[in-house]
C-alpha atoms as a PDB file:
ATOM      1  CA  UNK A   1      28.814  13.441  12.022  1.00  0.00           C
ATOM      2  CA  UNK A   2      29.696  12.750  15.710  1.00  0.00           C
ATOM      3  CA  UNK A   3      28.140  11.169  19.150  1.00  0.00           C
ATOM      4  CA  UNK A   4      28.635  13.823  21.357  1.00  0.00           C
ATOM      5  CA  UNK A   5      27.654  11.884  24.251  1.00  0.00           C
ATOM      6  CA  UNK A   6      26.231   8.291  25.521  1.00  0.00           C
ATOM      7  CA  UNK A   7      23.652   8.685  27.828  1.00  0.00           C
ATOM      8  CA  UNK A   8      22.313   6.764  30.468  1.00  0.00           C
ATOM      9  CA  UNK A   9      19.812   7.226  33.603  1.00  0.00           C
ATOM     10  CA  UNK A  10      19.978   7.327  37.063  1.00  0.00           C
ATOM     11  CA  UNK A  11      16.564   5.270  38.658  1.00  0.00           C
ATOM     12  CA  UNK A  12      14.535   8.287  39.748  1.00  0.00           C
ATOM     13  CA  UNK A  13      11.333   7.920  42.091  1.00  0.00           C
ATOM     14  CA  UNK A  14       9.083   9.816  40.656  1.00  0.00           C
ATOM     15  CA  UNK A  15       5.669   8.753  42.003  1.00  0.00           C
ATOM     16  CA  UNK A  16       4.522  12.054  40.203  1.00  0.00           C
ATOM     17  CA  UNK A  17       5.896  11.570  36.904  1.00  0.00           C
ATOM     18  CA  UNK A  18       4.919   7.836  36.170  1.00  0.00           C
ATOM     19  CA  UNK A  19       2.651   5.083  37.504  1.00  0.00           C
ATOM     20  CA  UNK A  20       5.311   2.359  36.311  1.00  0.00           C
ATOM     21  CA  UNK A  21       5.517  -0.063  38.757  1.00  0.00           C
ATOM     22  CA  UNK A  22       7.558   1.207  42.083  1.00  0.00           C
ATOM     23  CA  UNK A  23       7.093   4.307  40.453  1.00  0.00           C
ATOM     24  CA  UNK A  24      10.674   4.668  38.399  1.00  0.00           C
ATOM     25  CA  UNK A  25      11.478   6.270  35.097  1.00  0.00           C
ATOM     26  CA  UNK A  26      14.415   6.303  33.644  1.00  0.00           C
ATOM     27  CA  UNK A  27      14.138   9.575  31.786  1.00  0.00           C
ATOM     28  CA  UNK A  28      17.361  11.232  34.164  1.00  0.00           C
ATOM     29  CA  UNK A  29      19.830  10.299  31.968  1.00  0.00           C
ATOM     30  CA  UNK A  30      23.174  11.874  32.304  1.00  0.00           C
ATOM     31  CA  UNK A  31      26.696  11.552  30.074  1.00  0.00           C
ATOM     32  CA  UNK A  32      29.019   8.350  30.707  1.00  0.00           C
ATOM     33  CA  UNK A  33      32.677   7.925  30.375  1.00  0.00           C
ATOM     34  CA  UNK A  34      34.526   5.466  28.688  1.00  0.00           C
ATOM     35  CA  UNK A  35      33.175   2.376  26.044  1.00  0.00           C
ATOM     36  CA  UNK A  36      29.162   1.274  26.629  1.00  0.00           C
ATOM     37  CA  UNK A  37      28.431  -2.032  25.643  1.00  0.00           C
ATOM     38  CA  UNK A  38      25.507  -1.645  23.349  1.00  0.00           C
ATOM     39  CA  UNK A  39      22.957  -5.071  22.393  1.00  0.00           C
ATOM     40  CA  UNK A  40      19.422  -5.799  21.295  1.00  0.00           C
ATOM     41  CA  UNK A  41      17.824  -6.052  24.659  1.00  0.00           C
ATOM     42  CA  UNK A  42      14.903  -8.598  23.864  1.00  0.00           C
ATOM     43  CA  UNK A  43      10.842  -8.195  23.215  1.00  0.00           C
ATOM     44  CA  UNK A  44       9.009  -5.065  24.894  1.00  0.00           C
ATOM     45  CA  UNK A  45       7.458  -5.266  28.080  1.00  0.00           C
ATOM     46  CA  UNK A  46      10.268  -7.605  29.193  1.00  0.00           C
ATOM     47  CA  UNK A  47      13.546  -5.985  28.100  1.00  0.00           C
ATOM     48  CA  UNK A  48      14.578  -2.495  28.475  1.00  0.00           C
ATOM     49  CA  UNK A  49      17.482  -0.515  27.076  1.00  0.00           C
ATOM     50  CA  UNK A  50      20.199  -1.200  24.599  1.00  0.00           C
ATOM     51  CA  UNK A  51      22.458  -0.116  27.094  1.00  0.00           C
ATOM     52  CA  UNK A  52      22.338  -2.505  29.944  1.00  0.00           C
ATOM     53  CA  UNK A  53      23.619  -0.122  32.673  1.00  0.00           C
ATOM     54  CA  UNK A  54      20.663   2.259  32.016  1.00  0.00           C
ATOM     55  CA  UNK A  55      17.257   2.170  33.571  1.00  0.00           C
ATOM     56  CA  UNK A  56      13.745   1.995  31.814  1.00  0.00           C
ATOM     57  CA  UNK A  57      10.992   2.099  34.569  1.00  0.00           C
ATOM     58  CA  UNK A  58       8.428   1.196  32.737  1.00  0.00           C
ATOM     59  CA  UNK A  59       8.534  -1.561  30.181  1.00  0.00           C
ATOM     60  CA  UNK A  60       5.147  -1.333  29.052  1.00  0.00           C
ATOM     61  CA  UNK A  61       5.511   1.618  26.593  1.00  0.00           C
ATOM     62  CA  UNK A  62       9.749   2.067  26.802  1.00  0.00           C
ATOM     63  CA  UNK A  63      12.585  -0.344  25.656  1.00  0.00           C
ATOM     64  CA  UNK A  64      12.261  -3.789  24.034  1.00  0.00           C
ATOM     65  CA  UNK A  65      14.104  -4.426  20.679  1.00  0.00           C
ATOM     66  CA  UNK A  66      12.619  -2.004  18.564  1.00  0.00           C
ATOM     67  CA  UNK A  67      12.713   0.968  20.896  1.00  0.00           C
ATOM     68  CA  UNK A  68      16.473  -0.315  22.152  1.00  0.00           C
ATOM     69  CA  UNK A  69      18.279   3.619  21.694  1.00  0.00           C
ATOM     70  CA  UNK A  70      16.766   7.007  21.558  1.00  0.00           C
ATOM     71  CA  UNK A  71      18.606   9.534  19.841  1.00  0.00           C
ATOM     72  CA  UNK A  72      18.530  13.315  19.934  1.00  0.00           C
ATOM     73  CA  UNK A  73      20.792  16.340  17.890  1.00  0.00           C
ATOM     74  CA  UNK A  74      22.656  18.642  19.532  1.00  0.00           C
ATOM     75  CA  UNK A  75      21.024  21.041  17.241  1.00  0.00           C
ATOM     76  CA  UNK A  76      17.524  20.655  18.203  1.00  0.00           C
ATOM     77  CA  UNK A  77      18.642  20.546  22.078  1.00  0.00           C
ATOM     78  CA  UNK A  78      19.818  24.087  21.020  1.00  0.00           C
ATOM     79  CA  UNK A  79      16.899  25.377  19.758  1.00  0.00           C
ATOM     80  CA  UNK A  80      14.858  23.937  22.115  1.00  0.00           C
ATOM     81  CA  UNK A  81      17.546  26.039  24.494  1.00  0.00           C
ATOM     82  CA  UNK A  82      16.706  29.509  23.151  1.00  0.00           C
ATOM     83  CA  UNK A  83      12.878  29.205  22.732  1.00  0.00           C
ATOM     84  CA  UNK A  84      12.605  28.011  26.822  1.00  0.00           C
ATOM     85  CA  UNK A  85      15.524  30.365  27.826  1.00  0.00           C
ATOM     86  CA  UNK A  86      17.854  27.306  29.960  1.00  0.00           C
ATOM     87  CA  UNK A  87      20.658  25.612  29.153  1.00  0.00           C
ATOM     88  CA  UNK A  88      19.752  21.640  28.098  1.00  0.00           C
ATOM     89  CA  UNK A  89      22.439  19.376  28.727  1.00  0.00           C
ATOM     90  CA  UNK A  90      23.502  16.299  26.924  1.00  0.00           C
ATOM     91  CA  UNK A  91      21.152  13.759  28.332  1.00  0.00           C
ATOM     92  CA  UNK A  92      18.136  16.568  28.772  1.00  0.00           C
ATOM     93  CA  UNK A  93      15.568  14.914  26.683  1.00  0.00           C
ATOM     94  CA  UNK A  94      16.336  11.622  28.339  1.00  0.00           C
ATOM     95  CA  UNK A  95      18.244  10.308  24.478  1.00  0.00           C
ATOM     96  CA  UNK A  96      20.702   7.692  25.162  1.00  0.00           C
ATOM     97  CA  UNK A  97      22.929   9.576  22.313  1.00  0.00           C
ATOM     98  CA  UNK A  98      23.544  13.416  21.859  1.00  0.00           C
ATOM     99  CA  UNK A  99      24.747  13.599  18.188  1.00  0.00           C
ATOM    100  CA  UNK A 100      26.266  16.259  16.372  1.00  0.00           C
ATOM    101  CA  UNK A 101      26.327  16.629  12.004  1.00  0.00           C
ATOM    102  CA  UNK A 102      23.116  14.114  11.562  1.00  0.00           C
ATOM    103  CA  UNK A 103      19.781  14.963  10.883  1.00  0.00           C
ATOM    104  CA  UNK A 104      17.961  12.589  13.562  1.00  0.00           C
ATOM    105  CA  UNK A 105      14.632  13.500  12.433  1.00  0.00           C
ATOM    106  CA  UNK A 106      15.543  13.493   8.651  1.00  0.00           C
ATOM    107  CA  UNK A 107      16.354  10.188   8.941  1.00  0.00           C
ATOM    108  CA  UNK A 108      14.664   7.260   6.924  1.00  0.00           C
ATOM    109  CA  UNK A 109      12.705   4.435   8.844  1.00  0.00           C
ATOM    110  CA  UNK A 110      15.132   1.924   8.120  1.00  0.00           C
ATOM    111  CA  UNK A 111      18.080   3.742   8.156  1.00  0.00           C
ATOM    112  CA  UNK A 112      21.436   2.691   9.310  1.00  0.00           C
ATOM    113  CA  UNK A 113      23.302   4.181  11.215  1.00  0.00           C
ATOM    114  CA  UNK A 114      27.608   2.692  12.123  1.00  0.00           C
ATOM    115  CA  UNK A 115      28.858   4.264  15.202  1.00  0.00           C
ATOM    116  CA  UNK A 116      32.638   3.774  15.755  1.00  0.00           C
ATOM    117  CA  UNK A 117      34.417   0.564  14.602  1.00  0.00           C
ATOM    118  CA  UNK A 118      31.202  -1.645  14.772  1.00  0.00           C
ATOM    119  CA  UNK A 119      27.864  -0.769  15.895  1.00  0.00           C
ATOM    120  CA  UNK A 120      25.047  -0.408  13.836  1.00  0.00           C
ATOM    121  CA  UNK A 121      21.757   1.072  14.437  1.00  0.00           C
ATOM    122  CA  UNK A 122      18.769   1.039  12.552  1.00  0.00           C
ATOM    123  CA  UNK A 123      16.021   3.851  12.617  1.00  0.00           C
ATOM    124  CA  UNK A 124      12.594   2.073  13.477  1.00  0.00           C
ATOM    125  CA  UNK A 125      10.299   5.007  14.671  1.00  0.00           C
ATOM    126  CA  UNK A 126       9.858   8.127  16.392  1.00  0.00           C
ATOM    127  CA  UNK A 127       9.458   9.294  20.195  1.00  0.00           C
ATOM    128  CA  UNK A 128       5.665  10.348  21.276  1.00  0.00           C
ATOM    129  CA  UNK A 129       5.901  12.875  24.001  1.00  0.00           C
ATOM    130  CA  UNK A 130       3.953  11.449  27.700  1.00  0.00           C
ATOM    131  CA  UNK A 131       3.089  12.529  30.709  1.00  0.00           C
ATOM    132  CA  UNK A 132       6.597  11.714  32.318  1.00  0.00           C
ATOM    133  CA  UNK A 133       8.696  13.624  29.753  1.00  0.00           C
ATOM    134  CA  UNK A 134       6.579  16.616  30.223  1.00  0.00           C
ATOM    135  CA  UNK A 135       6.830  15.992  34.129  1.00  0.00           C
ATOM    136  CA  UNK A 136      10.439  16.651  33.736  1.00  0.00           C
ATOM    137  CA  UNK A 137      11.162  19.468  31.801  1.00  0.00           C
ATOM    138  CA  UNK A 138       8.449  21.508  33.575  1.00  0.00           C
ATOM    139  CA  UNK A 139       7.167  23.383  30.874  1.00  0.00           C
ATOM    140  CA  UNK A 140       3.520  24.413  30.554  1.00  0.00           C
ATOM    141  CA  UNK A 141       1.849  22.778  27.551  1.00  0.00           C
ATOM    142  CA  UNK A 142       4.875  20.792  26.926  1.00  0.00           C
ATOM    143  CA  UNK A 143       2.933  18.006  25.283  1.00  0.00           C
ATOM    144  CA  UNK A 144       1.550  20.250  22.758  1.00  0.00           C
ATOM    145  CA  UNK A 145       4.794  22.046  22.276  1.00  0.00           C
ATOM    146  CA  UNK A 146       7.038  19.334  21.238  1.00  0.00           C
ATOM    147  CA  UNK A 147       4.316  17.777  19.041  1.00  0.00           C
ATOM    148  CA  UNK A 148       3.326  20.797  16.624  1.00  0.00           C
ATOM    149  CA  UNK A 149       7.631  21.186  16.564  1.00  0.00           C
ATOM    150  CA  UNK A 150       7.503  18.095  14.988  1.00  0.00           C
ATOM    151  CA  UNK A 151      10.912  17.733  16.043  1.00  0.00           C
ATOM    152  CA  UNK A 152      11.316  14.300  17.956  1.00  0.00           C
ATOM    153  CA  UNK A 153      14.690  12.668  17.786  1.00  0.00           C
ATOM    154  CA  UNK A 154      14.461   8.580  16.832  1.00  0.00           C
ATOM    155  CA  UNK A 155      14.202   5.106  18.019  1.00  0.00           C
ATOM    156  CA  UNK A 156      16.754   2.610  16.791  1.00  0.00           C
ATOM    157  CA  UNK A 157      17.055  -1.277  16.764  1.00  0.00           C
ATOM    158  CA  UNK A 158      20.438  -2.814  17.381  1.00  0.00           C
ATOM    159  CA  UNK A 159      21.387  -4.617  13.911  1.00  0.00           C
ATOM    160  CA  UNK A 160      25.315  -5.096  15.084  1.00  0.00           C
ATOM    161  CA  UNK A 161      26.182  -4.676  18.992  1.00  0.00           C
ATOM    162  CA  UNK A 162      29.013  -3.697  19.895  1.00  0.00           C
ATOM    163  CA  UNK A 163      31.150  -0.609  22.360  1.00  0.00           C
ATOM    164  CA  UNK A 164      30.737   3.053  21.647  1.00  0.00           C
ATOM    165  CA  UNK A 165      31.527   6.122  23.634  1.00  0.00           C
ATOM    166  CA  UNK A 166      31.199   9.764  23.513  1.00  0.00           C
ATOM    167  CA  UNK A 167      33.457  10.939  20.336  1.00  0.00           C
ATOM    168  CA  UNK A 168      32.865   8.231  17.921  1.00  0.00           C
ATOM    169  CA  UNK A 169      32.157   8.919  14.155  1.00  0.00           C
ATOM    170  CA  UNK A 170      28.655   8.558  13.109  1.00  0.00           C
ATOM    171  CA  UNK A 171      28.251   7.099   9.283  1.00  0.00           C
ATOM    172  CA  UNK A 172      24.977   6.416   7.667  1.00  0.00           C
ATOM    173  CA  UNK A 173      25.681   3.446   5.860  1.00  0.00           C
ATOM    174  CA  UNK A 174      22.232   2.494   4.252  1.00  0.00           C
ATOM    175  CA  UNK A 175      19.510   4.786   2.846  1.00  0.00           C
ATOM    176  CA  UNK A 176      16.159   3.020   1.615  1.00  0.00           C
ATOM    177  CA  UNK A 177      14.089   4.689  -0.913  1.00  0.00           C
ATOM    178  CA  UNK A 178      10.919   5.798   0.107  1.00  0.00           C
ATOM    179  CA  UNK A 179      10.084   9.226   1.913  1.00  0.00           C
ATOM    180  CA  UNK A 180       8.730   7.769   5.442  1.00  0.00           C
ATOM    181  CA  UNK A 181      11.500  10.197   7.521  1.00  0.00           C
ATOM    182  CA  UNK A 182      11.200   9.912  11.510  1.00  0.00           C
ATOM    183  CA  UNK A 183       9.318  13.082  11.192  1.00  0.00           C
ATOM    184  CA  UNK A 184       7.127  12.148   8.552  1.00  0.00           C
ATOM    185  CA  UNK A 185       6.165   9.159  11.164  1.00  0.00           C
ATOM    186  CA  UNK A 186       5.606  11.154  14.205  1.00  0.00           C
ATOM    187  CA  UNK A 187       3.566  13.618  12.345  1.00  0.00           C
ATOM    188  CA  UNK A 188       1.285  10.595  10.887  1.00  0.00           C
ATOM    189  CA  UNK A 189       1.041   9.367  14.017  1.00  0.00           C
ATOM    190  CA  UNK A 190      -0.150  12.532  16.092  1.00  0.00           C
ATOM    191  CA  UNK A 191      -1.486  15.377  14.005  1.00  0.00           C
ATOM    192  CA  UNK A 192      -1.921  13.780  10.195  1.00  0.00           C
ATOM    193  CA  UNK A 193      -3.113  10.438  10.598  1.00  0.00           C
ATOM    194  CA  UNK A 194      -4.662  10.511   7.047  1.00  0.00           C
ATOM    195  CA  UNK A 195      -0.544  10.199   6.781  1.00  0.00           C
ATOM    196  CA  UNK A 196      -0.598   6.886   8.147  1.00  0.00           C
ATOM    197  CA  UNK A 197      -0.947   4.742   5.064  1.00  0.00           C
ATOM    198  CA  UNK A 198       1.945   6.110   3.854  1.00  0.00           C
ATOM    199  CA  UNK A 199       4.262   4.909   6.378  1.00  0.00           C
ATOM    200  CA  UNK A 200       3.382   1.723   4.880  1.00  0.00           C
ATOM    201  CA  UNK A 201       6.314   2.093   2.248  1.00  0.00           C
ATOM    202  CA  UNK A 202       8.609   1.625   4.992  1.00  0.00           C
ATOM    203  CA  UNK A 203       8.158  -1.923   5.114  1.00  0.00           C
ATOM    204  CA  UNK A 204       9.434  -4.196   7.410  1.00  0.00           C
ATOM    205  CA  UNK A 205      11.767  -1.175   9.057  1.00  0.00           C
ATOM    206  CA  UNK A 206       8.601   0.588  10.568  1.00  0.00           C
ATOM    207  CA  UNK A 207       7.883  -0.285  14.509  1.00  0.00           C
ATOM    208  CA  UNK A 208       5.415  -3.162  14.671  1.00  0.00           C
ATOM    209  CA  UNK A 209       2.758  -0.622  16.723  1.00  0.00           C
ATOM    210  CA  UNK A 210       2.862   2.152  14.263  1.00  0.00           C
ATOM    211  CA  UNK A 211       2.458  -1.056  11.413  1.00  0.00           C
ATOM    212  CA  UNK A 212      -0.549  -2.150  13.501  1.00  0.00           C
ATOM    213  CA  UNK A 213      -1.723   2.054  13.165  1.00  0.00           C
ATOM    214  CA  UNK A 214      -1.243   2.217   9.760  1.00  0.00           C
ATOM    215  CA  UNK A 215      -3.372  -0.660   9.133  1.00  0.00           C
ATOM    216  CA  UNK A 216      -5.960  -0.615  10.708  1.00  0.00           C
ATOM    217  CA  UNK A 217      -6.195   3.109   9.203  1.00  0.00           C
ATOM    218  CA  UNK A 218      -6.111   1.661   5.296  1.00  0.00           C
ATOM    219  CA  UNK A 219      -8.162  -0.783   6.344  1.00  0.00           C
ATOM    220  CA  UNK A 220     -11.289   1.483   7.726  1.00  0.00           C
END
């Protein structure tokens, strides 16, 4: 299992894509070279990425300690590839890491994930597609497209900061038992919500705002 690629954005203006304030999203993101310094970046709706060279326009629904990395596969980029007939870079899906060997949205809430030498990342929850990440690929019905794939790459928390780069080994080093996968999440929270009390068994792993979902779902 391999990172193929660290990605992080370029500011774009993009007054169509987002109302974040000045109108930025980070969702350009593009390959770097060389070691990233990665680090929990502090609460949501203050902090943004992991990565501290990268850009998240708006903080409101992006970034903040439990949202700190998105991941993506290589193989799902593929497939996306063939169904929309174009090439999708490293970076495409606006991920921070392009990996290669790992089942992204197989992955456990709670999770671990050790990149190179000393990082470790934790699986917290999965990405909900908006109005900006259909903006950019330019696909009709996007939205709808990428949620009935079920297919949406994960959300880590920094547990041990560190340097990676493009190259590094990929280990999962922890495993919890229960069966609340990323996709198992995403579909509770979008098409199946009589899922959500499920999720539940994830336990102190699962993203705070899909906690809050799940409850007040078992509790109506």
């Amino acid at each position: 299992m391999e990172l193929l690629s660290v990605n992080i954005a370029r500011p774009l203006h993009a007054p169509s894509y987002t109302d974040s304030p000045g109108a930025l999203t980070g969702i350009d993101k593009r390959p770097a070279d060389g070691l990233i310094d990665v680090a929990s970046p502090g609460p949501k709706g203050t902090a943004g990425s992991a990565f501290a060279q990268d850009t998240i326009g708006d903080k409101r629904h992006h970034g903040g300690d439990d949202q700190a990395v998105y991941a993506y596969a290589r193989e799902d980029l593929d497939a996306w590839g063939l169904e929309l007939g174009r090439e999708l870079d490293n970076g495409s899906f606006g991920e921070n890491l392009t990996t290669r060997g790992l089942d992204v949205n197989g992955a456990l809430v709670g999770e671990r994930w050790q990149i190179g030498e000393r990082v470790v990342l934790e699986a917290s929850s999965a990405r909900i597609p908006c109005r900006t990440f259909a903006s950019w690929l330019d696909e009709r019905g996007w939205v709808k497209r990428f949620t009935e794939r079920a297919a949406p790459g994960a959300y880590l928390r920094v547990i041990e900061p560190g340097v990676i780069s493009g190259g590094d080994e990929i280990r999962v080093v922890h495993r919890p038992d229960h069966e609340v996968t990323v996709a198992f999440l995403f579909r509770a929270l979008t098409q199946q919500p009589e899922l959500l009390p499920r999720v539940l068994a994830a336990g102190d792993a699962l993203h705070p705002e899909a906690r809050r979902n799940a409850l007040r779902r078992t509790e109506g």
